[in-house]
PDB file of N, CA and C in Angstrom:
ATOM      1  N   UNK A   1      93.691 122.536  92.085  1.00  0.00           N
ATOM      2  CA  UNK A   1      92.601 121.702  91.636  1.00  0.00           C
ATOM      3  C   UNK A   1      91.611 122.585  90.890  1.00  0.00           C
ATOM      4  N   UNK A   2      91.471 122.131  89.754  1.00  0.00           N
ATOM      5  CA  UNK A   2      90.284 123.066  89.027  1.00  0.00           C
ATOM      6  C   UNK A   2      89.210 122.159  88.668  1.00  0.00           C
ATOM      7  N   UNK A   3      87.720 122.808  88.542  1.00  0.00           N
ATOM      8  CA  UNK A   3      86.422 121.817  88.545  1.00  0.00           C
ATOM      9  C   UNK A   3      85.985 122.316  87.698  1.00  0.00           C
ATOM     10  N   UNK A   4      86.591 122.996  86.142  1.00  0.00           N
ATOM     11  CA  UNK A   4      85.824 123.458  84.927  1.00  0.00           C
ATOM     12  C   UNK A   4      85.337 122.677  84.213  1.00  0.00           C
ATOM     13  N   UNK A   5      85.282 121.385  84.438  1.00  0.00           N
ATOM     14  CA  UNK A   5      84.579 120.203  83.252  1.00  0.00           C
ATOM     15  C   UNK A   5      82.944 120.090  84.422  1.00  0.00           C
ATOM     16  N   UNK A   6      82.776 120.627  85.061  1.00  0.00           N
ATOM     17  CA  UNK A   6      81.513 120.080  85.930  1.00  0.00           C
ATOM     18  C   UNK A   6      80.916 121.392  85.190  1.00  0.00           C
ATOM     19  N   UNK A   7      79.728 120.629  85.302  1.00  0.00           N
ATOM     20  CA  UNK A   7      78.220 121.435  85.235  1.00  0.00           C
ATOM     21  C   UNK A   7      77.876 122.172  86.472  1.00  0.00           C
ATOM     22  N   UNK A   8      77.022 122.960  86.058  1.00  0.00           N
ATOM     23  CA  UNK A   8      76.803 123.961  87.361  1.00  0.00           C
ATOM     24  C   UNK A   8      76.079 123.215  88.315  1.00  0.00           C
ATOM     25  N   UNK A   9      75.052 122.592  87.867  1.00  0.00           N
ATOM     26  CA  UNK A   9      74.491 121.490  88.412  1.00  0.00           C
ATOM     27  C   UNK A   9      75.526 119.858  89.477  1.00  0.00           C
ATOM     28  N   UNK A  10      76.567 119.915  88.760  1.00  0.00           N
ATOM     29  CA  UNK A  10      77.357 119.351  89.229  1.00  0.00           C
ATOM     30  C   UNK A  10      77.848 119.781  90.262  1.00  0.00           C
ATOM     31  N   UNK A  11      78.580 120.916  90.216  1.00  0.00           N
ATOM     32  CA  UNK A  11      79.297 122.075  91.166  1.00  0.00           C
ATOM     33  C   UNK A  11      78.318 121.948  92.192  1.00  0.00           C
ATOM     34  N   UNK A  12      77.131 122.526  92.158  1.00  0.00           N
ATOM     35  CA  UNK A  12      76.373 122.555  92.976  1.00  0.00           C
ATOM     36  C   UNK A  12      76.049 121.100  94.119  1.00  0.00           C
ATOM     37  N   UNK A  13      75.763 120.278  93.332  1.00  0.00           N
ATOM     38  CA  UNK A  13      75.956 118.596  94.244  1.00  0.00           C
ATOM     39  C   UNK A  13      77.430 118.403  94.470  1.00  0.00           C
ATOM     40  N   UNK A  14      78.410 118.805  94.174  1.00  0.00           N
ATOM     41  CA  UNK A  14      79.809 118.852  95.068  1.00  0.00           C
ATOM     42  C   UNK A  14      79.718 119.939  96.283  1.00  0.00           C
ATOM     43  N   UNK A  15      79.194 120.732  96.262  1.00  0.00           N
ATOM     44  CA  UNK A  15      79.308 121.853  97.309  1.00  0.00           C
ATOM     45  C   UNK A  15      78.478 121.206  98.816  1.00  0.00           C
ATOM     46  N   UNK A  16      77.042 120.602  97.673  1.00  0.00           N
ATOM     47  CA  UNK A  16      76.299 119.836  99.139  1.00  0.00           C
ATOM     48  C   UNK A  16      77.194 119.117 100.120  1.00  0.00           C
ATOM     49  N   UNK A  17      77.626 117.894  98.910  1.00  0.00           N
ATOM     50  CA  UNK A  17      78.821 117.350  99.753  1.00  0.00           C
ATOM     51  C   UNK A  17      79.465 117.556 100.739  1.00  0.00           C
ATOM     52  N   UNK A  18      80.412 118.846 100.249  1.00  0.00           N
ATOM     53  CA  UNK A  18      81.183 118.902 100.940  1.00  0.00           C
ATOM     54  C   UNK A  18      80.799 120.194 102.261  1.00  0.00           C
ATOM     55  N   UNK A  19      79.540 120.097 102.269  1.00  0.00           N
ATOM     56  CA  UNK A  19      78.877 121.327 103.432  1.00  0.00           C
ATOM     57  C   UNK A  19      78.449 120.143 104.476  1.00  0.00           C
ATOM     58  N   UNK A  20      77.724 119.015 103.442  1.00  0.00           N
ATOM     59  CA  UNK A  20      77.389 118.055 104.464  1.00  0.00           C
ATOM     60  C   UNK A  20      78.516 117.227 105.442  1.00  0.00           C
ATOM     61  N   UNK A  21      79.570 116.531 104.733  1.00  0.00           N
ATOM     62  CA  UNK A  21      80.605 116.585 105.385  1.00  0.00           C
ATOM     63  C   UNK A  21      81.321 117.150 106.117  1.00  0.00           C
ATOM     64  N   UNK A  22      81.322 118.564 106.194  1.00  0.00           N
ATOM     65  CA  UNK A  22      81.893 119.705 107.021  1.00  0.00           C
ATOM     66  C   UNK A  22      81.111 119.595 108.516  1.00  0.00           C
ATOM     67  N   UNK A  23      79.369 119.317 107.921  1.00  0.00           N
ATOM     68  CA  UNK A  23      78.971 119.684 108.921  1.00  0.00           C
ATOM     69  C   UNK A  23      78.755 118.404 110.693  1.00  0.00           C
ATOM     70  N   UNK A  24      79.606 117.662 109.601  1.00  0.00           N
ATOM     71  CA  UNK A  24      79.224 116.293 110.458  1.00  0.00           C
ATOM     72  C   UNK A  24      81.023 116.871 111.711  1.00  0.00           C
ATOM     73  N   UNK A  25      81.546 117.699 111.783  1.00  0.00           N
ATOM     74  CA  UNK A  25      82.934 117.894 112.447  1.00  0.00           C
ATOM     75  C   UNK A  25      82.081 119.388 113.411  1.00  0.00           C
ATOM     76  N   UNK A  26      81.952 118.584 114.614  1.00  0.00           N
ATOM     77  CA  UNK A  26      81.262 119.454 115.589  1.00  0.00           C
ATOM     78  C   UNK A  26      81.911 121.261 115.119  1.00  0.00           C
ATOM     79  N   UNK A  27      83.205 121.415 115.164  1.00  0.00           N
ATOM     80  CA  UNK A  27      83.793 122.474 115.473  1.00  0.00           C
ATOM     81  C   UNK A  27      83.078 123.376 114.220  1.00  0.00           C
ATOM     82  N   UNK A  28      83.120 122.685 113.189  1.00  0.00           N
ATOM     83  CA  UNK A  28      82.594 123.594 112.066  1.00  0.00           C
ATOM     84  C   UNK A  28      81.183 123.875 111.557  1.00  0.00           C
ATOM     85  N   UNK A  29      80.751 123.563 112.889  1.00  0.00           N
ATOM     86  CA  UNK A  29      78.771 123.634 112.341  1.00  0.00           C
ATOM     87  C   UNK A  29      78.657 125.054 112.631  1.00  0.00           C
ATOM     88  N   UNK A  30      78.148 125.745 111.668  1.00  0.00           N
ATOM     89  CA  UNK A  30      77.841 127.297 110.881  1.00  0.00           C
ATOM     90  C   UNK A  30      79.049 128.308 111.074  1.00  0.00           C
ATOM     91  N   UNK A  31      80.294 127.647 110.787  1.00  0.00           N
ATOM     92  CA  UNK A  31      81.413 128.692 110.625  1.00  0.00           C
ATOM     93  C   UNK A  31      81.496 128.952 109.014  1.00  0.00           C
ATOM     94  N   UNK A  32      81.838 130.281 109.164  1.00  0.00           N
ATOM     95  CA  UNK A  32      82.227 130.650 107.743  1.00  0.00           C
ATOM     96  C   UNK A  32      82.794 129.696 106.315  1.00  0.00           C
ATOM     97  N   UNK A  33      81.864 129.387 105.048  1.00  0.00           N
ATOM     98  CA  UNK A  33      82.884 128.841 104.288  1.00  0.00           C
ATOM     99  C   UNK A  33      82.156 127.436 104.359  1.00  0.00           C
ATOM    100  N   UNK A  34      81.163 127.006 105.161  1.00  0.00           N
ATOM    101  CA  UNK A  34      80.565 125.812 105.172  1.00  0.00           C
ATOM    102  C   UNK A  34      79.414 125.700 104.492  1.00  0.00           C
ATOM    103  N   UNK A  35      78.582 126.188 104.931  1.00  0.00           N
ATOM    104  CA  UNK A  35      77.271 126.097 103.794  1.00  0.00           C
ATOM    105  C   UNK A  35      76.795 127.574 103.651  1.00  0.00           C
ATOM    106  N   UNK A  36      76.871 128.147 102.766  1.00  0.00           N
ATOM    107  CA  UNK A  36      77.141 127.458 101.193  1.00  0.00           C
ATOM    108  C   UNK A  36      78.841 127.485 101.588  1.00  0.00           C
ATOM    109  N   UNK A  37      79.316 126.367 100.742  1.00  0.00           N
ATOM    110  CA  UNK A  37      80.598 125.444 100.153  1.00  0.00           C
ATOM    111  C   UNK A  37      81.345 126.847  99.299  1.00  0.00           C
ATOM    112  N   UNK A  38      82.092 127.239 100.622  1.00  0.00           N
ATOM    113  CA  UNK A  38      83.376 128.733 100.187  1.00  0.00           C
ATOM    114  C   UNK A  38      84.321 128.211 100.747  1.00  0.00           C
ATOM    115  N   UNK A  39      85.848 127.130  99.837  1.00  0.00           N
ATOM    116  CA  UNK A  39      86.704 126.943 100.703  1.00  0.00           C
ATOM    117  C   UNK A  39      87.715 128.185 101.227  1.00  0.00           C
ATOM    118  N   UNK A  40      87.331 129.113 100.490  1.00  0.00           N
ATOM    119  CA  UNK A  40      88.702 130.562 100.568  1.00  0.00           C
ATOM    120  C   UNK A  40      88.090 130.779 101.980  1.00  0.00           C
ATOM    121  N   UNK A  41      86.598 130.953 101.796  1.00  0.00           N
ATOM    122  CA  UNK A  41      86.295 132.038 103.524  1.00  0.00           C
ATOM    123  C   UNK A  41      86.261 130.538 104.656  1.00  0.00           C
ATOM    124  N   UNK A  42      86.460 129.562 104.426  1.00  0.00           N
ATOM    125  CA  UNK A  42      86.981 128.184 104.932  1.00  0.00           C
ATOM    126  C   UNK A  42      88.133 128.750 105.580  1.00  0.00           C
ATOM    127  N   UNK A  43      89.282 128.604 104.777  1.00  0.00           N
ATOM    128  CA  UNK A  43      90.379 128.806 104.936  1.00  0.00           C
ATOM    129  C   UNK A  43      90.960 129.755 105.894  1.00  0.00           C
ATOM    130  N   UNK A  44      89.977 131.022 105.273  1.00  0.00           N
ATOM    131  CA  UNK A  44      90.830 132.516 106.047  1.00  0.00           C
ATOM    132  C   UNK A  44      90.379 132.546 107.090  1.00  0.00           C
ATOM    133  N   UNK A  45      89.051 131.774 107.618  1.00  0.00           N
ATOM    134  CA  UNK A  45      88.204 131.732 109.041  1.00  0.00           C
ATOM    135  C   UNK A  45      89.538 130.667 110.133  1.00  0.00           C
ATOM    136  N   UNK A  46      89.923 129.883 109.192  1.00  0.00           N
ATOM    137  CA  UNK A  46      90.986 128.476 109.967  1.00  0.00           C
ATOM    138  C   UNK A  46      92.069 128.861 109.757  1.00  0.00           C
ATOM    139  N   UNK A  47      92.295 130.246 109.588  1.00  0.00           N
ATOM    140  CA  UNK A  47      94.116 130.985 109.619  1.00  0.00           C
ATOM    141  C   UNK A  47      93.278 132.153 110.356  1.00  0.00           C
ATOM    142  N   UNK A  48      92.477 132.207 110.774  1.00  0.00           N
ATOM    143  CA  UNK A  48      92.322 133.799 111.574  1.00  0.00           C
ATOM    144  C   UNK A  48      93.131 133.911 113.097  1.00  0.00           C
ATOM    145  N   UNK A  49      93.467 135.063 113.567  1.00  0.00           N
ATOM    146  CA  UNK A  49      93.542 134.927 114.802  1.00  0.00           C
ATOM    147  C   UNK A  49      92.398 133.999 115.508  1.00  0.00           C
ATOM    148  N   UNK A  50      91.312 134.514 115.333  1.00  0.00           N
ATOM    149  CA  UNK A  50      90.161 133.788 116.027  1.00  0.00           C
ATOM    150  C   UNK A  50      90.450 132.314 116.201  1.00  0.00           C
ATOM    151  N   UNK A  51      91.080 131.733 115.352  1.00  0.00           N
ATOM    152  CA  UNK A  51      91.401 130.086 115.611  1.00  0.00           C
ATOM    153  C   UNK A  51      92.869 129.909 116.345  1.00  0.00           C
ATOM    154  N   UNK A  52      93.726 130.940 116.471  1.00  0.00           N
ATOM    155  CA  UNK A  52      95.294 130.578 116.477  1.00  0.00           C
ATOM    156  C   UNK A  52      95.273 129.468 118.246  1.00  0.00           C
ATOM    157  N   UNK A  53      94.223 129.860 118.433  1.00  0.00           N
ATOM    158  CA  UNK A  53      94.215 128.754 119.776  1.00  0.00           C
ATOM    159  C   UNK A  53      93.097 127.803 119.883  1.00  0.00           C
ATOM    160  N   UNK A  54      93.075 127.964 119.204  1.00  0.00           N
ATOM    161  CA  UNK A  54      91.623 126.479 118.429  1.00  0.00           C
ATOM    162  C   UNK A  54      92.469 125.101 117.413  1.00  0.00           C
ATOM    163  N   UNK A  55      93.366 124.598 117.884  1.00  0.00           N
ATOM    164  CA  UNK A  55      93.702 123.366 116.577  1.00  0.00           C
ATOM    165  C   UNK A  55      92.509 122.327 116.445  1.00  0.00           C
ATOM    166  N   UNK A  56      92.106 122.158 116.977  1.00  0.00           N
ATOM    167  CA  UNK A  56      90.650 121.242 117.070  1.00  0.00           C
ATOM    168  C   UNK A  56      89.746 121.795 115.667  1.00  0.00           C
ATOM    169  N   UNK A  57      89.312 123.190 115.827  1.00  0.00           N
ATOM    170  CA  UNK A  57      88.526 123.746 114.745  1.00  0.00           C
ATOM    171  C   UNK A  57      89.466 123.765 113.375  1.00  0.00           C
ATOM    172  N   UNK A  58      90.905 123.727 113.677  1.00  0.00           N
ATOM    173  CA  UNK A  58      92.026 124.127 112.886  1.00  0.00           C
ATOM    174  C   UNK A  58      91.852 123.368 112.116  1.00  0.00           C
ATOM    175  N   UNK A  59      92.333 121.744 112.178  1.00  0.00           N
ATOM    176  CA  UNK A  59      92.281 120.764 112.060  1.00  0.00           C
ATOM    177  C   UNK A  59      91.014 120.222 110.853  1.00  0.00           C
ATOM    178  N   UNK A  60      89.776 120.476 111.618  1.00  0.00           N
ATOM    179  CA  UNK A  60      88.788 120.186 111.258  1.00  0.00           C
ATOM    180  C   UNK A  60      88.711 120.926 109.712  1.00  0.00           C
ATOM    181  N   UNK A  61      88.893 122.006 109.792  1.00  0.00           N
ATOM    182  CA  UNK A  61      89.200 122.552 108.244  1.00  0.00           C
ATOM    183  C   UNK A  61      89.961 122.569 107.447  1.00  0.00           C
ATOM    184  N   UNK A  62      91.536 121.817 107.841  1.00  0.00           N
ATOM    185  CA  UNK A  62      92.442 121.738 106.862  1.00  0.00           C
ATOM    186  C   UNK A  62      92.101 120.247 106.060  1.00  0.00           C
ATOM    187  N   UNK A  63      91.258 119.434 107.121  1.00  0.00           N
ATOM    188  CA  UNK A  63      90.733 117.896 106.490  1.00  0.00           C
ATOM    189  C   UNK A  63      89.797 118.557 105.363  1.00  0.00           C
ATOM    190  N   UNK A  64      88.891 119.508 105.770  1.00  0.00           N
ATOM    191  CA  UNK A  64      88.126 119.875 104.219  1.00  0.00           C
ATOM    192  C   UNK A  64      88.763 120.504 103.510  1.00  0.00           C
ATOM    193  N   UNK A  65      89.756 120.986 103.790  1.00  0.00           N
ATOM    194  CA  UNK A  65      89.933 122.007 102.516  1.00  0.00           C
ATOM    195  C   UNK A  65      91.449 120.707 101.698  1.00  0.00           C
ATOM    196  N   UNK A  66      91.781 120.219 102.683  1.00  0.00           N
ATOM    197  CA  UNK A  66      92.241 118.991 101.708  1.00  0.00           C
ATOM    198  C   UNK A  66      91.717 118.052 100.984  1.00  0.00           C
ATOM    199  N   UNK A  67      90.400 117.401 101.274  1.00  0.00           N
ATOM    200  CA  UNK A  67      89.567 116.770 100.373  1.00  0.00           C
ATOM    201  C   UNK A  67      89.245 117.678  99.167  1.00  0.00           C
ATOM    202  N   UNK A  68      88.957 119.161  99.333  1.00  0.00           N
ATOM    203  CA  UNK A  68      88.489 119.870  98.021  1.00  0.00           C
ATOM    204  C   UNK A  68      89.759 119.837  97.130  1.00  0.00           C
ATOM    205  N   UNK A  69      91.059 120.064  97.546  1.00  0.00           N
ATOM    206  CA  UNK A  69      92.507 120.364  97.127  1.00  0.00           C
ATOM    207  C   UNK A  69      93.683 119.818  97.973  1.00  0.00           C
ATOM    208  N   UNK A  70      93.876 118.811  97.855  1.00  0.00           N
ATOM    209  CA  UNK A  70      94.991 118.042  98.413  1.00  0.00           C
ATOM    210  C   UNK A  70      96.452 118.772  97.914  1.00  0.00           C
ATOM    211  N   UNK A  71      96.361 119.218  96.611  1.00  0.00           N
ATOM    212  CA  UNK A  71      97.510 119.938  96.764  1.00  0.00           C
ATOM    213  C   UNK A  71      97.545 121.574  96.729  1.00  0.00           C
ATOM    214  N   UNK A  72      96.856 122.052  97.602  1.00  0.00           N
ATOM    215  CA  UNK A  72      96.068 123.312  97.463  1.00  0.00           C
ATOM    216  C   UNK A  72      97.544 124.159  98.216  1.00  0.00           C
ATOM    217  N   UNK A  73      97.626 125.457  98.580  1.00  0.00           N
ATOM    218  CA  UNK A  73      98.243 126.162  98.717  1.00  0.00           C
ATOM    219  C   UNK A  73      97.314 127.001  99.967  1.00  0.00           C
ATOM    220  N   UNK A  74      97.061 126.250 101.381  1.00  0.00           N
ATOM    221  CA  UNK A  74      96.110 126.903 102.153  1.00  0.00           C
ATOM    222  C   UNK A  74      96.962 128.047 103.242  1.00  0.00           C
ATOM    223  N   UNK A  75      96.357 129.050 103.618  1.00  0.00           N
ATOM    224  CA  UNK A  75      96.355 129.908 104.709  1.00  0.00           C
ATOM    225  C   UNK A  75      96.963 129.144 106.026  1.00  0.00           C
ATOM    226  N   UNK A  76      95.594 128.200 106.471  1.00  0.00           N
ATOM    227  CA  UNK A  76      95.548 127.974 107.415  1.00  0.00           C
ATOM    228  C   UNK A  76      96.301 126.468 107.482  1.00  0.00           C
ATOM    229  N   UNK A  77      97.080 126.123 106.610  1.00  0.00           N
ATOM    230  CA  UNK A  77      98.280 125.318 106.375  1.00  0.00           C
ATOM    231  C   UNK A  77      97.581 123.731 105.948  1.00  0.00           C
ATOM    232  N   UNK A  78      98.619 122.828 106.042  1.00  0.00           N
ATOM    233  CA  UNK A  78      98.352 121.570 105.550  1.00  0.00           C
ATOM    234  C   UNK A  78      98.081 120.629 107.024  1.00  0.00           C
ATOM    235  N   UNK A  79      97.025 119.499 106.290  1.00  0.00           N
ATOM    236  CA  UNK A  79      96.284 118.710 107.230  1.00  0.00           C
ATOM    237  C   UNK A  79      97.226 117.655 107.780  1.00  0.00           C
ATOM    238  N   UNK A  80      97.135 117.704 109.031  1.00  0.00           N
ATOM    239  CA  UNK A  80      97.980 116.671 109.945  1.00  0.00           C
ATOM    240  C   UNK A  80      96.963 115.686 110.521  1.00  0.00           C
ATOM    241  N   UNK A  81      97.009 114.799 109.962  1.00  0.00           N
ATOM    242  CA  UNK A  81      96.334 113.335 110.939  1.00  0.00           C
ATOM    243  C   UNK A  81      96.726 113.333 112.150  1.00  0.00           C
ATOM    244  N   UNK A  82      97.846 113.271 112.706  1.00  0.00           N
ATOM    245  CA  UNK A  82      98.510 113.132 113.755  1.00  0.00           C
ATOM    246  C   UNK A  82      98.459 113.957 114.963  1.00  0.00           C
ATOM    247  N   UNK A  83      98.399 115.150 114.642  1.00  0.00           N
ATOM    248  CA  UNK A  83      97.873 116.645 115.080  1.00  0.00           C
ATOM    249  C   UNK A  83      96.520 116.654 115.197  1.00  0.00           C
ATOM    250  N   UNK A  84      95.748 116.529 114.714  1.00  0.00           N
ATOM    251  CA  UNK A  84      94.319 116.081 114.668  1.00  0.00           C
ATOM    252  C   UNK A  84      93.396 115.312 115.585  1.00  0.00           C
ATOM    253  N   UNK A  85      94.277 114.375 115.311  1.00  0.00           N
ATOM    254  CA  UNK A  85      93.776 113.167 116.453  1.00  0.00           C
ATOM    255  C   UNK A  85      94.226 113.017 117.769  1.00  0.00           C
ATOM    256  N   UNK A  86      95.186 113.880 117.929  1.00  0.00           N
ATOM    257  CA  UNK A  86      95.468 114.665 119.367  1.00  0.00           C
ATOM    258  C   UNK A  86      94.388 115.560 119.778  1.00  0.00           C
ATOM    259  N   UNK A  87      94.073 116.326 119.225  1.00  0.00           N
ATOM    260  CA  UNK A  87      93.475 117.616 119.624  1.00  0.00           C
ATOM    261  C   UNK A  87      91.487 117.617 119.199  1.00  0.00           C
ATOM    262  N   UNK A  88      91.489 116.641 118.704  1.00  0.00           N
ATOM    263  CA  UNK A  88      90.082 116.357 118.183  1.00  0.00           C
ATOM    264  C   UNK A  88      89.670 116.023 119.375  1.00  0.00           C
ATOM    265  N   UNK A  89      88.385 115.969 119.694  1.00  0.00           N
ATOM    266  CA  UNK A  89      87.324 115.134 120.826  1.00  0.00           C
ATOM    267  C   UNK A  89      86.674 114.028 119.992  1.00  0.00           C
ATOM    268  N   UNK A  90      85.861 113.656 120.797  1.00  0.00           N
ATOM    269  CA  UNK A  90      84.734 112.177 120.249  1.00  0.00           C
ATOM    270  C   UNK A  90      84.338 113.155 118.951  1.00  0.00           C
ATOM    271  N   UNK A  91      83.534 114.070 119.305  1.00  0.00           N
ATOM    272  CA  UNK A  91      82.540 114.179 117.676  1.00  0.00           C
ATOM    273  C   UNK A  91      83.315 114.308 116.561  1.00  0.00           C
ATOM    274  N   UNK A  92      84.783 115.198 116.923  1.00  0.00           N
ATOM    275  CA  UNK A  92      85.133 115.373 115.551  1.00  0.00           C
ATOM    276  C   UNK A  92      85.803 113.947 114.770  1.00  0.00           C
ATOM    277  N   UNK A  93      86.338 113.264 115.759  1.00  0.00           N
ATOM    278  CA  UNK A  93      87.019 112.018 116.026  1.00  0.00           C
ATOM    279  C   UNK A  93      85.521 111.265 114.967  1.00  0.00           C
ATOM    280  N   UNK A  94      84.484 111.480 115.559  1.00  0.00           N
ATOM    281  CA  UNK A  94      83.853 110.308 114.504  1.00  0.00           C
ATOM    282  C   UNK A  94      83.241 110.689 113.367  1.00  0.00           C
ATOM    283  N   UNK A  95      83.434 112.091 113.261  1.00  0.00           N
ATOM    284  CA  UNK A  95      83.258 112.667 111.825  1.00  0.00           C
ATOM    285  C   UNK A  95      83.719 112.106 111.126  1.00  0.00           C
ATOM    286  N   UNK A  96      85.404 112.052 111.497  1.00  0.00           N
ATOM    287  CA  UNK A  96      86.679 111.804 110.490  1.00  0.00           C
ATOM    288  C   UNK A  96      85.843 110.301 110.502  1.00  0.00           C
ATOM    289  N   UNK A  97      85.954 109.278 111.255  1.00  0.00           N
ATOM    290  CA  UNK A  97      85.428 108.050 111.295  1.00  0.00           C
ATOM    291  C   UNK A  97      84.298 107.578 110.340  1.00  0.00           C
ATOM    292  N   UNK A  98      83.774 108.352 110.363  1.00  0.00           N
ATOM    293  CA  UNK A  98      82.197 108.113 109.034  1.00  0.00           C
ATOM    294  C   UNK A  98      83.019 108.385 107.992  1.00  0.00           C
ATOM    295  N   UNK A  99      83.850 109.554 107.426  1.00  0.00           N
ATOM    296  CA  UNK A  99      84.058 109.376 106.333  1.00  0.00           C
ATOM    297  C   UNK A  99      85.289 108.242 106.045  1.00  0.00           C
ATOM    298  N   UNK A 100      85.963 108.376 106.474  1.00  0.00           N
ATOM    299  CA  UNK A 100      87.399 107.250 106.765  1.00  0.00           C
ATOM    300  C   UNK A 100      86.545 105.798 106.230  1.00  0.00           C
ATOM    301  N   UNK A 101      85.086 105.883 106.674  1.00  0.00           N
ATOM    302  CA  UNK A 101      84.316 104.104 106.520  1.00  0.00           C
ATOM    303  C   UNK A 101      83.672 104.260 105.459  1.00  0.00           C
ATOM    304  N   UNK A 102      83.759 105.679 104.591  1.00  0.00           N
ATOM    305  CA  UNK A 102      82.806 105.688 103.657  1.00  0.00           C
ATOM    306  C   UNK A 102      83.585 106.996 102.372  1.00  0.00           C
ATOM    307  N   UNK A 103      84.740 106.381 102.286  1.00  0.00           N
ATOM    308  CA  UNK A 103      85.531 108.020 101.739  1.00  0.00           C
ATOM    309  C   UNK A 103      84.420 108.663 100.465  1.00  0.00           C
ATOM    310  N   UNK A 104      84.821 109.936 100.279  1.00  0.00           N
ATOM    311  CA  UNK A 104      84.229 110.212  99.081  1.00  0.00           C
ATOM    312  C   UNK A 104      85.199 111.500  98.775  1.00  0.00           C
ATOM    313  N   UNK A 105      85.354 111.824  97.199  1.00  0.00           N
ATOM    314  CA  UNK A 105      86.640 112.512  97.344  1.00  0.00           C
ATOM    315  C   UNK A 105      85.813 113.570  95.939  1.00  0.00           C
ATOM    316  N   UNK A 106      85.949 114.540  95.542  1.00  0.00           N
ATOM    317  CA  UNK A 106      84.926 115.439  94.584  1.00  0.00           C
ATOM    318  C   UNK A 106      85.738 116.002  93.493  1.00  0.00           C
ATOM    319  N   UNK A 107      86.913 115.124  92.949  1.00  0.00           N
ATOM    320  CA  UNK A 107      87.297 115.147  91.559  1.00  0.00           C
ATOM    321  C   UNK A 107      86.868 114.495  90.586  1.00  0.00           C
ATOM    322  N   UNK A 108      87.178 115.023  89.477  1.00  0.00           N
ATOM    323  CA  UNK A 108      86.549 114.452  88.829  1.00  0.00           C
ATOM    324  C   UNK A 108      87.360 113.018  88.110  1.00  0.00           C
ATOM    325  N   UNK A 109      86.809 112.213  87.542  1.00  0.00           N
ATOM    326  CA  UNK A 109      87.386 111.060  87.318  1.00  0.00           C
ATOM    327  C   UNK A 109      88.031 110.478  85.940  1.00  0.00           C
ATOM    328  N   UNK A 110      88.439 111.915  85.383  1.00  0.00           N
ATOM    329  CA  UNK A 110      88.958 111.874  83.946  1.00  0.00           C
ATOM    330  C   UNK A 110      90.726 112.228  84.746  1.00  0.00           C
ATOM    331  N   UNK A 111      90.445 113.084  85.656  1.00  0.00           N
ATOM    332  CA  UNK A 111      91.898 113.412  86.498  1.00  0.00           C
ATOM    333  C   UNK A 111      92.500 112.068  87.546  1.00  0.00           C
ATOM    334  N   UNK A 112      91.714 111.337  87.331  1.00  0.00           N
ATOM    335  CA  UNK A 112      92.005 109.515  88.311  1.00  0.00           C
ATOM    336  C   UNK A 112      92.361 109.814  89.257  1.00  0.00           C
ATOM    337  N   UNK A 113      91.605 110.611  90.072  1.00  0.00           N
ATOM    338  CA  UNK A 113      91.737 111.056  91.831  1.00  0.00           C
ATOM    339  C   UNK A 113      90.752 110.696  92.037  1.00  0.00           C
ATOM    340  N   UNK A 114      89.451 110.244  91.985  1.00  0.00           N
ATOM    341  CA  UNK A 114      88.355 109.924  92.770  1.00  0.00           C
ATOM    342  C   UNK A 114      88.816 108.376  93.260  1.00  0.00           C
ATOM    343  N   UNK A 115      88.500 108.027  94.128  1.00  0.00           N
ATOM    344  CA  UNK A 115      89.244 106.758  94.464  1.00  0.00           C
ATOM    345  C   UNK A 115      87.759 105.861  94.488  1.00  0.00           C
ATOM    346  N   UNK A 116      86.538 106.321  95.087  1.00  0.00           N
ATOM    347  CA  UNK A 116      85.496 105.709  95.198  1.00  0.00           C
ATOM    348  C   UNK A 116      84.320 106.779  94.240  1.00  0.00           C
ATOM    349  N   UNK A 117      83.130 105.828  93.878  1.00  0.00           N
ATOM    350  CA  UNK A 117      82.189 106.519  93.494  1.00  0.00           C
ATOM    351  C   UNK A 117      81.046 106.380  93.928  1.00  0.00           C
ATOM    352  N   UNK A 118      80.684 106.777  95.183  1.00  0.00           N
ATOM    353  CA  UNK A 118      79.377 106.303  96.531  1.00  0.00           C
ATOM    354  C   UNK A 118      77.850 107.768  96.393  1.00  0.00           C
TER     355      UNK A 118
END
């Protein structure tokens, strides 16, 4: 996924986004890669040893780093719904839930991936 047609200004209100969204998934409030909006140190924090017994936190970051890049090439591997919703609790459970009732997706819409514009 590349975001070279956005303005810096743009970039910048995608990053809020997606820090604010991050931050609504209990596991990821002030882990690496969240605010400021770094999906690489995202990633390498949710492939570290430090997580290999955390799928809950796991989880929680492969859902962001799939909204930034659905077909991304991550570390800490590809997002499982199924896996997720096993291992999630209530908060992260209604993280996913707020956005699930309110998607918002941060491509741009010349590439016809944004599905909503909220």
């Amino acid at each position: 996924m590349t975001y070279e047609s956005y303005t810096d200004q743009e970039m910048k209100d995608i990053s809020e986004k997606m820090s604010d969204i991050a931050e609504n998934f209990y596991d990821l409030i002030g882990e690496p890669g969240v605010r400021p909006w770094k999906p690489e140190l995202l990633d390498k924090w949710a492939a570290s040893k430090e997580n290999e017994n955390d799928p809950s936190s796991r989880c929680a970051a492969q859902f962001m780093l799939s909204l930034w890049d659905p077909n991304g090439s991550w570390l800490s591997g590809e997002f499982d719904l199924h896996e997720a919703i096993s291992v999630w609790g209530p908060r992260n459970i209604s993280a996913f839930a707020v956005w699930v009732l309110r998607p918002w997706w941060p491509y741009d819409e010349e590439n016809d991936l944004r599905r909503t514009k909220r």
